[in-house]
C-alpha atoms as a PDB file:
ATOM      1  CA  UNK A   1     108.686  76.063  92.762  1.00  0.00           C
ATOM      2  CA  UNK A   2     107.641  79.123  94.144  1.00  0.00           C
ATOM      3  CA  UNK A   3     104.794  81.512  92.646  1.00  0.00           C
ATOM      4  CA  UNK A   4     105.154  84.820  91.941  1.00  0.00           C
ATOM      5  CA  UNK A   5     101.921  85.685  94.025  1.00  0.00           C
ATOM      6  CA  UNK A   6     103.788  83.932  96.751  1.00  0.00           C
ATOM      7  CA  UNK A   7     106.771  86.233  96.343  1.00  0.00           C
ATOM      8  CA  UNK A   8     104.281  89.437  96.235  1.00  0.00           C
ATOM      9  CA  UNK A   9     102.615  88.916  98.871  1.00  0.00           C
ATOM     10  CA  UNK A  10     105.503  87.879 101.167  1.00  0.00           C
ATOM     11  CA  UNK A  11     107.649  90.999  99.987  1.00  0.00           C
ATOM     12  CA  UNK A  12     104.401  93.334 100.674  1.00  0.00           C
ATOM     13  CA  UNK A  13     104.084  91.760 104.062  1.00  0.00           C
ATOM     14  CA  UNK A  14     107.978  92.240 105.040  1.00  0.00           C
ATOM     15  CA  UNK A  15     107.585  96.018 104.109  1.00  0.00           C
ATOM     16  CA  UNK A  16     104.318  96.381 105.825  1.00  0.00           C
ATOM     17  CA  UNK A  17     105.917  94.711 109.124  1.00  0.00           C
ATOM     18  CA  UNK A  18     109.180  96.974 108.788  1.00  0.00           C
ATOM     19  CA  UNK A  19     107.262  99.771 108.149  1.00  0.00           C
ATOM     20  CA  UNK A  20     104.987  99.199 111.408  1.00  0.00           C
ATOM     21  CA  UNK A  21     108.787  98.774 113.251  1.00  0.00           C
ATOM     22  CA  UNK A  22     109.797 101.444 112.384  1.00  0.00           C
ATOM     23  CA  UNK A  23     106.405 103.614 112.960  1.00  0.00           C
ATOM     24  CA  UNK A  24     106.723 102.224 116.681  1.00  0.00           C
ATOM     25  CA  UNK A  25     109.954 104.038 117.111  1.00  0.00           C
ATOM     26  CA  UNK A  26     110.685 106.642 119.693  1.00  0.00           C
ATOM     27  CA  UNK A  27     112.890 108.983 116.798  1.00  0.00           C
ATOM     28  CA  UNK A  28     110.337 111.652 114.521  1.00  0.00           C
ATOM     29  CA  UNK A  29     113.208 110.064 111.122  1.00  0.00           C
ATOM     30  CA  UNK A  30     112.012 106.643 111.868  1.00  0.00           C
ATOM     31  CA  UNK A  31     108.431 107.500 111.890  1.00  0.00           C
ATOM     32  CA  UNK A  32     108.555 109.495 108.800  1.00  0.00           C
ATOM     33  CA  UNK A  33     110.410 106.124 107.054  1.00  0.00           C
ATOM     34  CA  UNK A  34     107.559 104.018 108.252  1.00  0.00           C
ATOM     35  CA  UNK A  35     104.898 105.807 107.220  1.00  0.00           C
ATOM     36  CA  UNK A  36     106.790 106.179 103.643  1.00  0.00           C
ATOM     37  CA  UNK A  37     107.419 102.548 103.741  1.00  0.00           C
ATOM     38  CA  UNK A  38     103.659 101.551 104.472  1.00  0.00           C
ATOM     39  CA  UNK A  39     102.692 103.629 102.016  1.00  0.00           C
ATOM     40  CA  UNK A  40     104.506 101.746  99.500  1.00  0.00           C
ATOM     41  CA  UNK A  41     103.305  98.531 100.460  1.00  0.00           C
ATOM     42  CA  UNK A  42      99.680  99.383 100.343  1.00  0.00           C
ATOM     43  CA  UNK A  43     100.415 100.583  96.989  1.00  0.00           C
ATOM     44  CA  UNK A  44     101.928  97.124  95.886  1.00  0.00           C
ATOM     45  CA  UNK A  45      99.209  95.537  97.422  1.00  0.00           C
ATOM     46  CA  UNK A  46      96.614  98.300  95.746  1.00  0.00           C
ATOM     47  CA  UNK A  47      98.689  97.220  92.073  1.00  0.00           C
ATOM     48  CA  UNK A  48      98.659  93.713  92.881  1.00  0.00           C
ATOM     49  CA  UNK A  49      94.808  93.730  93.384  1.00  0.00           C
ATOM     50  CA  UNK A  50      94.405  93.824  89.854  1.00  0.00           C
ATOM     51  CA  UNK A  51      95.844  90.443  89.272  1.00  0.00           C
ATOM     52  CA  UNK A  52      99.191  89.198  87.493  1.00  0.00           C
ATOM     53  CA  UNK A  53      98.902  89.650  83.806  1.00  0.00           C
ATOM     54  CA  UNK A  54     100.971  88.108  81.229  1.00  0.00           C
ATOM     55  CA  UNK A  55     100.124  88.666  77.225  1.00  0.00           C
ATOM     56  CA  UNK A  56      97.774  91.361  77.828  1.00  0.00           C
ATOM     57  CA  UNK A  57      96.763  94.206  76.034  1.00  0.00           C
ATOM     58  CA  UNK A  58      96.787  97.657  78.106  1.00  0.00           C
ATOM     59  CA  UNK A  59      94.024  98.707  76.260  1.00  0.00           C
ATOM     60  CA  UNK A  60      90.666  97.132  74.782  1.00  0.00           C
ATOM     61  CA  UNK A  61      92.536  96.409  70.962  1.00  0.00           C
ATOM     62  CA  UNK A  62      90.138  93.521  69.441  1.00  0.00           C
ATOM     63  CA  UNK A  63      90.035  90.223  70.787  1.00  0.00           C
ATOM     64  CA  UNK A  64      92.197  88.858  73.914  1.00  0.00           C
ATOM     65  CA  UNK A  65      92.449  89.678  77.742  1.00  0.00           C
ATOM     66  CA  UNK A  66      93.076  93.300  78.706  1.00  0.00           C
ATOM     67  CA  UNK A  67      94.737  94.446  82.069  1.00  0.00           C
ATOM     68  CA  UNK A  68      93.138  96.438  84.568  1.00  0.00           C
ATOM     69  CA  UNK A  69      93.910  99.751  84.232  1.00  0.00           C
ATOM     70  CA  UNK A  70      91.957 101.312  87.326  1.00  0.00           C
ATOM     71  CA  UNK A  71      94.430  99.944  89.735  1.00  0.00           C
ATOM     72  CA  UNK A  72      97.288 102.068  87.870  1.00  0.00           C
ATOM     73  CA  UNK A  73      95.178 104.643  88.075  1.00  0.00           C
ATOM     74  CA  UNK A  74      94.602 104.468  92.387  1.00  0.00           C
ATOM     75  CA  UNK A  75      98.072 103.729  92.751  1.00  0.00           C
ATOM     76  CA  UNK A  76      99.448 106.629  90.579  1.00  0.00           C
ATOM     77  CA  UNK A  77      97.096 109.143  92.681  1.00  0.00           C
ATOM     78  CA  UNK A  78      98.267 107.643  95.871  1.00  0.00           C
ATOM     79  CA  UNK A  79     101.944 108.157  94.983  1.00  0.00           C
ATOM     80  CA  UNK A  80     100.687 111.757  94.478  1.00  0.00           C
ATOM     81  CA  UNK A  81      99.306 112.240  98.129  1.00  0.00           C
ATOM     82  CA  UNK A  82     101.572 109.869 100.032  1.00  0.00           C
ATOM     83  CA  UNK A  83     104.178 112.643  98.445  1.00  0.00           C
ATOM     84  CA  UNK A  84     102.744 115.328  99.432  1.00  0.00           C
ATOM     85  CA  UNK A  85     101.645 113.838 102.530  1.00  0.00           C
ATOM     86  CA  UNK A  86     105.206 113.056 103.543  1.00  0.00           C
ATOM     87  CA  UNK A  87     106.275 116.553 102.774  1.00  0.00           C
ATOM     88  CA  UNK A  88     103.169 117.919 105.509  1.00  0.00           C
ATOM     89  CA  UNK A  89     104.932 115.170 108.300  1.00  0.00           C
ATOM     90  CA  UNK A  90     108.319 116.239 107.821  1.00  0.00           C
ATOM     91  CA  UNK A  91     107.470 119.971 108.293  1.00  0.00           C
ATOM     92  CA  UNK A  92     105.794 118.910 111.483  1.00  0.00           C
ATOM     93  CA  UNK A  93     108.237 117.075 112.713  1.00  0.00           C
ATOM     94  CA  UNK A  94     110.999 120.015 111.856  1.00  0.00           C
ATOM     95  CA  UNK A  95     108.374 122.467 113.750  1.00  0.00           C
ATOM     96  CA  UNK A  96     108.336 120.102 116.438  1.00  0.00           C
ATOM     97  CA  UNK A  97     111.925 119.904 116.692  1.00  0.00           C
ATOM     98  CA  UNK A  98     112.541 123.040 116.558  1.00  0.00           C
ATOM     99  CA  UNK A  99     109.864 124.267 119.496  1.00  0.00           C
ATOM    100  CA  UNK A 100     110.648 121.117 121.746  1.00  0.00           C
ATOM    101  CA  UNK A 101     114.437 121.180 121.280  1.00  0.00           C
ATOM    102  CA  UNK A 102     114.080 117.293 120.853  1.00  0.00           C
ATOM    103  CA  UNK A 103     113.068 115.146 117.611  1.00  0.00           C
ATOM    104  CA  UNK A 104     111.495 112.262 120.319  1.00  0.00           C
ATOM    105  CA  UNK A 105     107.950 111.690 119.332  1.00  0.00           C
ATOM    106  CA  UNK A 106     106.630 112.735 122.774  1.00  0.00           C
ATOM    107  CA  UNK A 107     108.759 116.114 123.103  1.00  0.00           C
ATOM    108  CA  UNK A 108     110.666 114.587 126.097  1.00  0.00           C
ATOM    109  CA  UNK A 109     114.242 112.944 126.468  1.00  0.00           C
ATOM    110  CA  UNK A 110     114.023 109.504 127.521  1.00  0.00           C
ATOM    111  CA  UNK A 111     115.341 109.073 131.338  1.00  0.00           C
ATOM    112  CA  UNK A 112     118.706 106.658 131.805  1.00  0.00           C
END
């Protein structure tokens, strides 16, 4: 039987490794996806930090176990700048295609 931490953390590493993939590309679209990908696995991984719950209260209500809520609250702020942070790269990479004539990371057309 397989765990669900199992399953986490092999999903979060199959997004962090096509993420990386595609952040190696020579393309500006690619890069942009990558970037946006990692950023969602290090926010899994920042979620998943504050363990599995099952049966728990989201709030202190009497007795019982309660959930974390501090890594809802560092995920929900990332989600905020990763946006906004993926809005600043594609307007660089539009002002870079549009002064270089090219959307290659480098500014140059790869030789055949």
């Amino acid at each position: 039987m397989i765990s669900m931490e199992f399953l986490l953390a092999s999903g979060i590493g199959i997004v962090t490794a096509t993420g990386v993939y595609l952040m190696l590309r020579g393309r500006t679209f690619p890069v942009v996806l990558g970037l946006s990908l990692f950023g969602y696995a290090v926010n899994v991984f920042i979620f998943v930090m504050g363990r599995l719950w099952t049966n728990a209260n989201p709030v202190l209500v009497g007795e019982g176990a309660i959930a974390d809520p501090l890594p809802q609250a560092l995920v929900l702020t990332a989600i905020v700048i990763g946006f906004a942070t993926t809005g600043f790269i594609i307007e660089l990479a539009l002002r870079s295609r549009h002064e270089s004539g090219t959307d290659h990371i480098d500014g140059e057309e790869p030789r055949a």
